[in-house]
C-alpha atoms as a PDB file:
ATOM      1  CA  UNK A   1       3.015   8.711  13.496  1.00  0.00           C
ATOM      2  CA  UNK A   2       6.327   8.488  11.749  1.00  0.00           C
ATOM      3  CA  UNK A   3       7.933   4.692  11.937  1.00  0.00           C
ATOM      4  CA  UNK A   4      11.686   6.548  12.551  1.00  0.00           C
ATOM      5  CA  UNK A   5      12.419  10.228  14.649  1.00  0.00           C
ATOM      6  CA  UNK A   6      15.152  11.570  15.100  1.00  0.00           C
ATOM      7  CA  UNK A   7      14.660  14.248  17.945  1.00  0.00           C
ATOM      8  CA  UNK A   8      17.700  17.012  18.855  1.00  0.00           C
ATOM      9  CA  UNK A   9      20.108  14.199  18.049  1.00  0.00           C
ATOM     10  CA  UNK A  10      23.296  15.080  19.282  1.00  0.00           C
ATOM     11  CA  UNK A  11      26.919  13.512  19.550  1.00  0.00           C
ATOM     12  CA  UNK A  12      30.511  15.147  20.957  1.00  0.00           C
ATOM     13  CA  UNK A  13      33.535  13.090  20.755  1.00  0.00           C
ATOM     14  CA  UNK A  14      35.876  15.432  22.916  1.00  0.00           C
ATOM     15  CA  UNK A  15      35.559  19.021  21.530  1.00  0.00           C
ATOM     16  CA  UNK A  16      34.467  18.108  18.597  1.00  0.00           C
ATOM     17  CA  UNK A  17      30.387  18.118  17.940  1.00  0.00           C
ATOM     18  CA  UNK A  18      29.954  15.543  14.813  1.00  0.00           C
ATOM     19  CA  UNK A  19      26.185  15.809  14.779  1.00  0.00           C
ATOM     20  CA  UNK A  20      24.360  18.502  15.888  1.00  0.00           C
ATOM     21  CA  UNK A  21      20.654  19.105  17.087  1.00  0.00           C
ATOM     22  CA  UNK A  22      19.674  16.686  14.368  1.00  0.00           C
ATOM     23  CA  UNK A  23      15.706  16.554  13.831  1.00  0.00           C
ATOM     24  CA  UNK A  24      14.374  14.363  10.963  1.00  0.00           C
ATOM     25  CA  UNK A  25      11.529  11.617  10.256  1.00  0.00           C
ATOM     26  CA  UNK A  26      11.038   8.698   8.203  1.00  0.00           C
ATOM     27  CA  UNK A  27       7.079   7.648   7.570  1.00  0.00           C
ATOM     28  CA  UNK A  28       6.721   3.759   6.654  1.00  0.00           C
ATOM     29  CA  UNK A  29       7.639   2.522   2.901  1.00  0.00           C
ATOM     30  CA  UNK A  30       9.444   5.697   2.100  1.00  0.00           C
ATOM     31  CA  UNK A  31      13.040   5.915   0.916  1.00  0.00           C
ATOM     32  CA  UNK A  32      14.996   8.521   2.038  1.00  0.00           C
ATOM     33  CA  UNK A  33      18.596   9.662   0.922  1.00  0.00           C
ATOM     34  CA  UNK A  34      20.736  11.361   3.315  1.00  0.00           C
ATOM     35  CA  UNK A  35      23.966  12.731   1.749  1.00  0.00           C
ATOM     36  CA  UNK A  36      26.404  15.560   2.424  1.00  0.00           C
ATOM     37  CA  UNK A  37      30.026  16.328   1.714  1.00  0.00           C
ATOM     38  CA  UNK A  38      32.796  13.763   3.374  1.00  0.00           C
ATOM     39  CA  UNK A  39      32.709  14.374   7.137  1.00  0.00           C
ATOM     40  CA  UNK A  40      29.007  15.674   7.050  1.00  0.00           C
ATOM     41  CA  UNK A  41      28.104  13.187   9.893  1.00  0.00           C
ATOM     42  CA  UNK A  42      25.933  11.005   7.852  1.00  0.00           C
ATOM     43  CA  UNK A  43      27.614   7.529   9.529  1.00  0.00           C
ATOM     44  CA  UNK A  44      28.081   8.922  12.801  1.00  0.00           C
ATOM     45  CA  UNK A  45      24.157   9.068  12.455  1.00  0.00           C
ATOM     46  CA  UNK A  46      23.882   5.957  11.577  1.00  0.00           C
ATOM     47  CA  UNK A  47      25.971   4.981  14.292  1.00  0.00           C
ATOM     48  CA  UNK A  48      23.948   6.616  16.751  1.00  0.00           C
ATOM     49  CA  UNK A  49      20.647   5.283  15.453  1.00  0.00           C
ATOM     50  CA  UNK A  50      21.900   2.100  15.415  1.00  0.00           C
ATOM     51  CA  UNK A  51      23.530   1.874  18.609  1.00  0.00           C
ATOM     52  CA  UNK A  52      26.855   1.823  17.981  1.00  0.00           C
ATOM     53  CA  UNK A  53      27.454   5.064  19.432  1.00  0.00           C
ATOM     54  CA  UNK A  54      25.518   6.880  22.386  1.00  0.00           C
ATOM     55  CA  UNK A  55      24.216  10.292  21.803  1.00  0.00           C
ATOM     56  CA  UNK A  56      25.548  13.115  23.879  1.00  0.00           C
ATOM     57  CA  UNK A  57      21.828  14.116  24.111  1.00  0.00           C
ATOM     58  CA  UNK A  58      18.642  13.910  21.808  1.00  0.00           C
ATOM     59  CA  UNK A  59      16.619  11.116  21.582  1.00  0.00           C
ATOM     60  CA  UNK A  60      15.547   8.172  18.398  1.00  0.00           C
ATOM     61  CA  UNK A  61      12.470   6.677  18.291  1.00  0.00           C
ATOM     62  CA  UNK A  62      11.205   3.576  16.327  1.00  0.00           C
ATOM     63  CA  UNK A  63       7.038   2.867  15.975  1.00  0.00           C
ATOM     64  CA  UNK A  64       6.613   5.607  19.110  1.00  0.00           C
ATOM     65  CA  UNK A  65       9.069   4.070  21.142  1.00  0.00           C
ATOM     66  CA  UNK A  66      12.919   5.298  22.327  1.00  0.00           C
ATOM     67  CA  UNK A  67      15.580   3.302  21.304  1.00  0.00           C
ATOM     68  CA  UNK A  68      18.270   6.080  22.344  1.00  0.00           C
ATOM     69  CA  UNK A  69      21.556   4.426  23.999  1.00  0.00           C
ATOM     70  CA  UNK A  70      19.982   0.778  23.299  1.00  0.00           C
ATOM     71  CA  UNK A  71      22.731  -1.849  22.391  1.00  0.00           C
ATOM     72  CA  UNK A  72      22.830  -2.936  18.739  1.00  0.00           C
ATOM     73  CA  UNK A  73      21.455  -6.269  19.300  1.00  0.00           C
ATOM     74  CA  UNK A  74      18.606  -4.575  21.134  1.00  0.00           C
ATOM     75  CA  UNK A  75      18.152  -2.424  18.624  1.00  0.00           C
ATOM     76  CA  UNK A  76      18.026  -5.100  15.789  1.00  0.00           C
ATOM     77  CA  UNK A  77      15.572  -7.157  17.711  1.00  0.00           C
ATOM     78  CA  UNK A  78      13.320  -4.311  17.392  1.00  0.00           C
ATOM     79  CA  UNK A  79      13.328  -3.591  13.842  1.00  0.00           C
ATOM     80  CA  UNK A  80      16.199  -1.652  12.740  1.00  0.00           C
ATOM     81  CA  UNK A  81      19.394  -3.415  10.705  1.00  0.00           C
ATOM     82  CA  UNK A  82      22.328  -1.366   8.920  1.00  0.00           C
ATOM     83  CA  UNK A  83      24.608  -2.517   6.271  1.00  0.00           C
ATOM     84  CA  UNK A  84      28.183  -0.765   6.564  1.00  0.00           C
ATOM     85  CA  UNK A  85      30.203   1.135   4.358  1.00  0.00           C
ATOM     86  CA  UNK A  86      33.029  -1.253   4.319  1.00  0.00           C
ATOM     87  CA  UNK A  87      31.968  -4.526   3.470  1.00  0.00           C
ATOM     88  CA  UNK A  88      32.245  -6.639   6.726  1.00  0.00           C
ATOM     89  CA  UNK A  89      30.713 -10.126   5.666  1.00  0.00           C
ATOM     90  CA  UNK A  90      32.659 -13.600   7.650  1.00  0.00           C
ATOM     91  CA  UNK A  91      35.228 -13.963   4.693  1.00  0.00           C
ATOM     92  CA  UNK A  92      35.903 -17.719   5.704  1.00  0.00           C
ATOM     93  CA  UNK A  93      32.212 -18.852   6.202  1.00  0.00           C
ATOM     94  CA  UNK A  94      29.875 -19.823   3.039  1.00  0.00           C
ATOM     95  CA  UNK A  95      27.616 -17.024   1.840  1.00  0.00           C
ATOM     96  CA  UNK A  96      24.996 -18.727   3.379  1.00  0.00           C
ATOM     97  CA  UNK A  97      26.623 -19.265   6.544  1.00  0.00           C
ATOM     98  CA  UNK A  98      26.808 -15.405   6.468  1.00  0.00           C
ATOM     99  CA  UNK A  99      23.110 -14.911   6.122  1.00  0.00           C
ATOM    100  CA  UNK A 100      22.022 -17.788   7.966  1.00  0.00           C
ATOM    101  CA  UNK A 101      23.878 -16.217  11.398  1.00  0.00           C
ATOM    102  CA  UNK A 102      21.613 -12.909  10.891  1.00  0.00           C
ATOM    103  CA  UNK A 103      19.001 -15.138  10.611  1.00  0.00           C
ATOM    104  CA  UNK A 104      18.934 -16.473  14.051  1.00  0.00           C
ATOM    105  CA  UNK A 105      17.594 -13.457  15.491  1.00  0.00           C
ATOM    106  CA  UNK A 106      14.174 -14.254  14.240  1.00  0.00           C
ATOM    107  CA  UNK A 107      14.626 -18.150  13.629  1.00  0.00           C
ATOM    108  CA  UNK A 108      15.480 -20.056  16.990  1.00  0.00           C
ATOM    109  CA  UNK A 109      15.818 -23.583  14.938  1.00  0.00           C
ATOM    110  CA  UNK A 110      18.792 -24.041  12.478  1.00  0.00           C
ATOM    111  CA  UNK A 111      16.418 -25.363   9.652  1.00  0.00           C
ATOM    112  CA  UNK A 112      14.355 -22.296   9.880  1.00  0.00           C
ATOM    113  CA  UNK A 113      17.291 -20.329   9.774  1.00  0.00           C
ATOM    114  CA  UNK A 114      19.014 -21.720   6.709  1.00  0.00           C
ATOM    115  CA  UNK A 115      15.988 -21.561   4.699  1.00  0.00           C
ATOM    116  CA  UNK A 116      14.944 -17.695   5.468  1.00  0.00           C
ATOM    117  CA  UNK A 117      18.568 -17.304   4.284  1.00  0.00           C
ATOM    118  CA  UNK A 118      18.141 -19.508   1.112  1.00  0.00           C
ATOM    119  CA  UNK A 119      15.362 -17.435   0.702  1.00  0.00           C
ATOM    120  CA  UNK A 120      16.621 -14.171   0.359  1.00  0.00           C
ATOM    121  CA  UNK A 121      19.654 -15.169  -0.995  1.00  0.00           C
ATOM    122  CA  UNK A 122      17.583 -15.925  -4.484  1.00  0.00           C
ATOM    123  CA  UNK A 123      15.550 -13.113  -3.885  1.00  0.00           C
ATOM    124  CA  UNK A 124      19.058 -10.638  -4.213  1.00  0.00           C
ATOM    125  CA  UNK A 125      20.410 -12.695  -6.697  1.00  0.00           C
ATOM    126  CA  UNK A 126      22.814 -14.548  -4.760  1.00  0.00           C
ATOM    127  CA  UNK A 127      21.039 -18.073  -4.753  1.00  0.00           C
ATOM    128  CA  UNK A 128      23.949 -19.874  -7.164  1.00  0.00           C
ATOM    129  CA  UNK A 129      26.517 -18.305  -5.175  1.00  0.00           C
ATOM    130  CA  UNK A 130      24.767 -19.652  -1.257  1.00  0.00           C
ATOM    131  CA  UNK A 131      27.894 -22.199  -1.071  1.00  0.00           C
ATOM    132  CA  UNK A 132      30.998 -20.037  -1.466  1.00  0.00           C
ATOM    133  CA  UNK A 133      33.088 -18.460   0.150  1.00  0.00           C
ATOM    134  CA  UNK A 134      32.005 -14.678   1.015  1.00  0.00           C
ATOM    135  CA  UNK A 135      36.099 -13.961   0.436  1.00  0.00           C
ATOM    136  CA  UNK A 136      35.315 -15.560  -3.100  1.00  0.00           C
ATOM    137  CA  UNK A 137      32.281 -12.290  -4.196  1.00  0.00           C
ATOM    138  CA  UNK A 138      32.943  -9.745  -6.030  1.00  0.00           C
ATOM    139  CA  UNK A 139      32.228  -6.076  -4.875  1.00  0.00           C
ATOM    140  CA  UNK A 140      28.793  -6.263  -5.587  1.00  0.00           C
ATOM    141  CA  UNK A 141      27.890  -9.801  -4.748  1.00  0.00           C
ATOM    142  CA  UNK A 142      29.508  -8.520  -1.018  1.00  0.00           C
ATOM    143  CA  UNK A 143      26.987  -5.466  -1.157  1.00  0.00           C
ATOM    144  CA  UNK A 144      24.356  -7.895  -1.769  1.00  0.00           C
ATOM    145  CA  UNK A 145      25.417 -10.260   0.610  1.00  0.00           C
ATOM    146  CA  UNK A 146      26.013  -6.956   3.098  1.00  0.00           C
ATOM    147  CA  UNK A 147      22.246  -6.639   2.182  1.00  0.00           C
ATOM    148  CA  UNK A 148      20.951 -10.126   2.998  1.00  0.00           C
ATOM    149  CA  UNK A 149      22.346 -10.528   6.238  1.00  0.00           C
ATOM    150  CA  UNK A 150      20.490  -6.971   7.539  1.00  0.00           C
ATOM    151  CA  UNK A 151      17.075  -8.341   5.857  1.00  0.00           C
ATOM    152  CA  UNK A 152      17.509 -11.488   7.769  1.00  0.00           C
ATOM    153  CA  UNK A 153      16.836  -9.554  10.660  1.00  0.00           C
ATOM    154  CA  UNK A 154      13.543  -9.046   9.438  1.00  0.00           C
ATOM    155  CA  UNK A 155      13.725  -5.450   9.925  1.00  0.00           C
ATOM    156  CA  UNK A 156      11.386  -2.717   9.655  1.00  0.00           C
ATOM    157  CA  UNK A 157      13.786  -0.184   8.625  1.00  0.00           C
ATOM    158  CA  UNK A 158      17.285  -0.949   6.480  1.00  0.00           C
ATOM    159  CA  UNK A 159      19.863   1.423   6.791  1.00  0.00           C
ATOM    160  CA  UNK A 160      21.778   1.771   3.921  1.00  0.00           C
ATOM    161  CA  UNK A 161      25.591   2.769   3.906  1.00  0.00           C
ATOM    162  CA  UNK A 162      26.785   3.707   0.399  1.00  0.00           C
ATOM    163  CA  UNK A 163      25.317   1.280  -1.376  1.00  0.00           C
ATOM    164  CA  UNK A 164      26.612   1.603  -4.631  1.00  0.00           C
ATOM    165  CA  UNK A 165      30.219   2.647  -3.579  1.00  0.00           C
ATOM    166  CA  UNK A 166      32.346   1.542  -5.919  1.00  0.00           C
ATOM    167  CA  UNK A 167      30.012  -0.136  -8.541  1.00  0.00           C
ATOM    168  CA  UNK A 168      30.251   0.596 -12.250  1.00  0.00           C
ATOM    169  CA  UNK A 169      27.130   2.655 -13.702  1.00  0.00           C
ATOM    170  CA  UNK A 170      25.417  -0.999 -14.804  1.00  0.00           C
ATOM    171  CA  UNK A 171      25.890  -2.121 -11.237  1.00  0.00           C
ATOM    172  CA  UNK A 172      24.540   1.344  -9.828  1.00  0.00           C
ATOM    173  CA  UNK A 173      21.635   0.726 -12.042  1.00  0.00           C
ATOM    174  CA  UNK A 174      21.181  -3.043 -10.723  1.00  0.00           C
ATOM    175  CA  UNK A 175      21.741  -2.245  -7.083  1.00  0.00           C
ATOM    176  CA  UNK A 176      18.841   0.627  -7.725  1.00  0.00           C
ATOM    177  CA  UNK A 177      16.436  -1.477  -8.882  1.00  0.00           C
ATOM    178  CA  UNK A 178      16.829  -3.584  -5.697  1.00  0.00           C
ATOM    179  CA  UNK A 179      16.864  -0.719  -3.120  1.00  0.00           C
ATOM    180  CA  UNK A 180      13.850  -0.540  -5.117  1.00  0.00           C
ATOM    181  CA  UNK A 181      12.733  -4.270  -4.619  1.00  0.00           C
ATOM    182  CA  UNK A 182      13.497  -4.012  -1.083  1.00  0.00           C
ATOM    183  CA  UNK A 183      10.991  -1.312  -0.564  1.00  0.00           C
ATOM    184  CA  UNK A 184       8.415  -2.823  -2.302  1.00  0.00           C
ATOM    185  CA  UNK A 185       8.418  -5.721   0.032  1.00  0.00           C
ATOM    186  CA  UNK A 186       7.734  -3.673   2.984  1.00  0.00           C
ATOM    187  CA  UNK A 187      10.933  -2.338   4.150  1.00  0.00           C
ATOM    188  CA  UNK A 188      10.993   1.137   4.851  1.00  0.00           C
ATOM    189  CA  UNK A 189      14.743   2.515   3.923  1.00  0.00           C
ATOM    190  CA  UNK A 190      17.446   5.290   4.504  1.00  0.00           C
ATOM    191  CA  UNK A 191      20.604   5.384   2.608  1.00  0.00           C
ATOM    192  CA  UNK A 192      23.491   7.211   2.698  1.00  0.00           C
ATOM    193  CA  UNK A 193      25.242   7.902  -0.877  1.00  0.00           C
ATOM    194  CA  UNK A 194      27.263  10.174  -2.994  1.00  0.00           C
ATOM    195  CA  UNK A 195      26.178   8.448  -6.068  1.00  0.00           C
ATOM    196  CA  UNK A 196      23.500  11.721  -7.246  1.00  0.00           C
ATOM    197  CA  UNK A 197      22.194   9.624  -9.981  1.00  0.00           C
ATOM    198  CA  UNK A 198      20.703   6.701  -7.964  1.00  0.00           C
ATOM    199  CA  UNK A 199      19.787   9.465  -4.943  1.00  0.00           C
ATOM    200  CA  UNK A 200      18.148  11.596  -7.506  1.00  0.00           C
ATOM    201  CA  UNK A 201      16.215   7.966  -9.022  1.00  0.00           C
ATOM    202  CA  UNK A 202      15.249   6.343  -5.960  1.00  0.00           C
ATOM    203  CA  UNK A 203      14.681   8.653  -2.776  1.00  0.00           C
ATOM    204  CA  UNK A 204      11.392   9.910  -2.067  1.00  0.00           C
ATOM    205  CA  UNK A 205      12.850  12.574   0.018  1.00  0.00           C
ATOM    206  CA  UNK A 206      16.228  13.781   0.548  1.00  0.00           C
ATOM    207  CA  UNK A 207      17.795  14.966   3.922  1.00  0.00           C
ATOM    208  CA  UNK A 208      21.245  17.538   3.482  1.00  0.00           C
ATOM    209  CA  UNK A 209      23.696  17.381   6.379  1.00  0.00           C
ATOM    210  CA  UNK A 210      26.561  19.621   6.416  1.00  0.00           C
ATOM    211  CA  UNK A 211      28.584  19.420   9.659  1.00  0.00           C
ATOM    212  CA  UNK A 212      26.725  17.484  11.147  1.00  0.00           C
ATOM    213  CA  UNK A 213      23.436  19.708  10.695  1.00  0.00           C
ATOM    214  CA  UNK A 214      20.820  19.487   8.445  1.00  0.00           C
ATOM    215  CA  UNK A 215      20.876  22.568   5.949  1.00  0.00           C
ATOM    216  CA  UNK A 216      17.986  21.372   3.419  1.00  0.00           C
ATOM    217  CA  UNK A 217      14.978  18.616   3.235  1.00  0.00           C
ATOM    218  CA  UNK A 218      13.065  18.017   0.258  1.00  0.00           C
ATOM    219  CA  UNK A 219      12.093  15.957  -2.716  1.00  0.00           C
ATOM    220  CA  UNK A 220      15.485  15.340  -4.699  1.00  0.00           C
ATOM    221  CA  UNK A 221      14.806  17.806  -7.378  1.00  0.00           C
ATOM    222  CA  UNK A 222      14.417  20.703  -5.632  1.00  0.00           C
ATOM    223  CA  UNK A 223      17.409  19.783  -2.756  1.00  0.00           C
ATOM    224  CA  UNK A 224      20.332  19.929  -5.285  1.00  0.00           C
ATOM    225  CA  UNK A 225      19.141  23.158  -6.591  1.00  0.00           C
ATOM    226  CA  UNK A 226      19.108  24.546  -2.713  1.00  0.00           C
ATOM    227  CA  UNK A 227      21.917  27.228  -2.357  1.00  0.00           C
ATOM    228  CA  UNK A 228      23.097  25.951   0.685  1.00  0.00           C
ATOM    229  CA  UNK A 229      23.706  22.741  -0.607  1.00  0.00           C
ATOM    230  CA  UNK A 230      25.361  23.729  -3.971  1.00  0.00           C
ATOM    231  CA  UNK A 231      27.433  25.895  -1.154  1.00  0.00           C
ATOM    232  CA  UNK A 232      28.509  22.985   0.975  1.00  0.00           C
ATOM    233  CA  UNK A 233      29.214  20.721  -2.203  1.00  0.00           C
ATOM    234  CA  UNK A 234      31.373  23.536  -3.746  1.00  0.00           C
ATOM    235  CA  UNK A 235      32.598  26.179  -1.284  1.00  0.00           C
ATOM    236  CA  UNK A 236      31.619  30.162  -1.507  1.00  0.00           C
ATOM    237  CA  UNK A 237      31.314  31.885  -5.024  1.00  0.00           C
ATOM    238  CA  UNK A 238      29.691  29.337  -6.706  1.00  0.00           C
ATOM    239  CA  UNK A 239      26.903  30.951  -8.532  1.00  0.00           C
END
């Protein structure tokens, strides 16, 4: 049994149908990269597996079990956490006030909290920064931090908006290697990017959506040589 399906997920927002009859799966300890042109749908699905928006039909299910319509905090409790596109870390709290807040899902007692926070802020590199401000990071130290506070969830699946947005090529390369780390110890992943290089690196599988469908699935290598993706990337009459 796959630990994530997506079954006929669908979502309208007035007229307009932003996903569409969206079928996909996600087996434990893979990585999978979803990408598309801007305006594919690839946050809107997100959104929807997440909880942050209802589908208009279809259904998600996590370990056998629907989690379509759930509330995000339900959802979270049960084992799937998102970072966001947009950095959206407590600028005025501490970095490990940050994490240490996620924590509390799984850790009732403050001590426990702060140290599964400690914890994984050393494990992402962020151990010498625990007592600054998150307003204070840099762009990547925020992605890491974005990071943290989803892992402190404890989930079983990360969801991974544009990870690498905005890095330089040595910080693509270091953010890789811990999408990398991150699988390794035993969190299954699915990340949206449009940086190819680190796609083509570190997904097992790759999922196409173009208007909110999906027009090709398939190891990375053979996905960007699909027609209909070189199509949707670059419009008719590219040979």
């Amino acid at each position: 049994m796959p630990l994530l399906e997506v079954r006929g997920l669908t979502r309208f927002f007035g007229g307009l149908r932003a996903v569409g009859n969206l079928t996909f799966s996600v087996e434990e300890g893979e990585i999978v990269g979803l990408i598309g042109p801007n305006g594919a749908g690839k946050t809107t699905v997100f959104n929807l597996v997440t909880g942050f928006v209802r589908p208009s039909s279809g259904d998600v299910r996590l370990g056998g079990e629907s989690i379509a319509g759930k509330k995000p905090h339900a959802i979270a409790r049960k084992g799937i956490a998102r970072t966001f596109q947009i950095v959206k870390p407590f600028p005025h709290l501490s970095v490990k006030e940050n994490v240490t807040l996620a924590a509390f899902l799984r850790h009732r007692a403050r001590a426990d909290a702060e140290a599964a926070a400690l914890a994984l802020l050393e494990r992402l590199g962020l151990g010498g920064r625990a007592g600054k401000l998150a307003v204070e990071l840099t762009l990547m130290e925020q992605k890491r931090l974005e990071m943290a506070r989803a892992l402190a969830t404890g989930p079983k699946v990360l969801l991974l908006d544009e990870p690498m947005g905005g890095l330089n090529p040595s910080e693509v390369g270091l953010a890789s290697e811990l999408v990398e780390s991150i699988r390794r110890g035993g969190v299954t992943v699915v990340l949206v990017e449009h940086v190819m290089k680190a796609i083509m690196r570190i997904s097992d599988r790759v999922l196409v959506l173009h208007h909110g469908e999906r027009i090709a699935e398939g190891a990375p290598a053979e996905v960007v040589k699909d027609p209909a993706v070189v199509q949707a990337y670059f419009g008719h009459g590219v040979a």
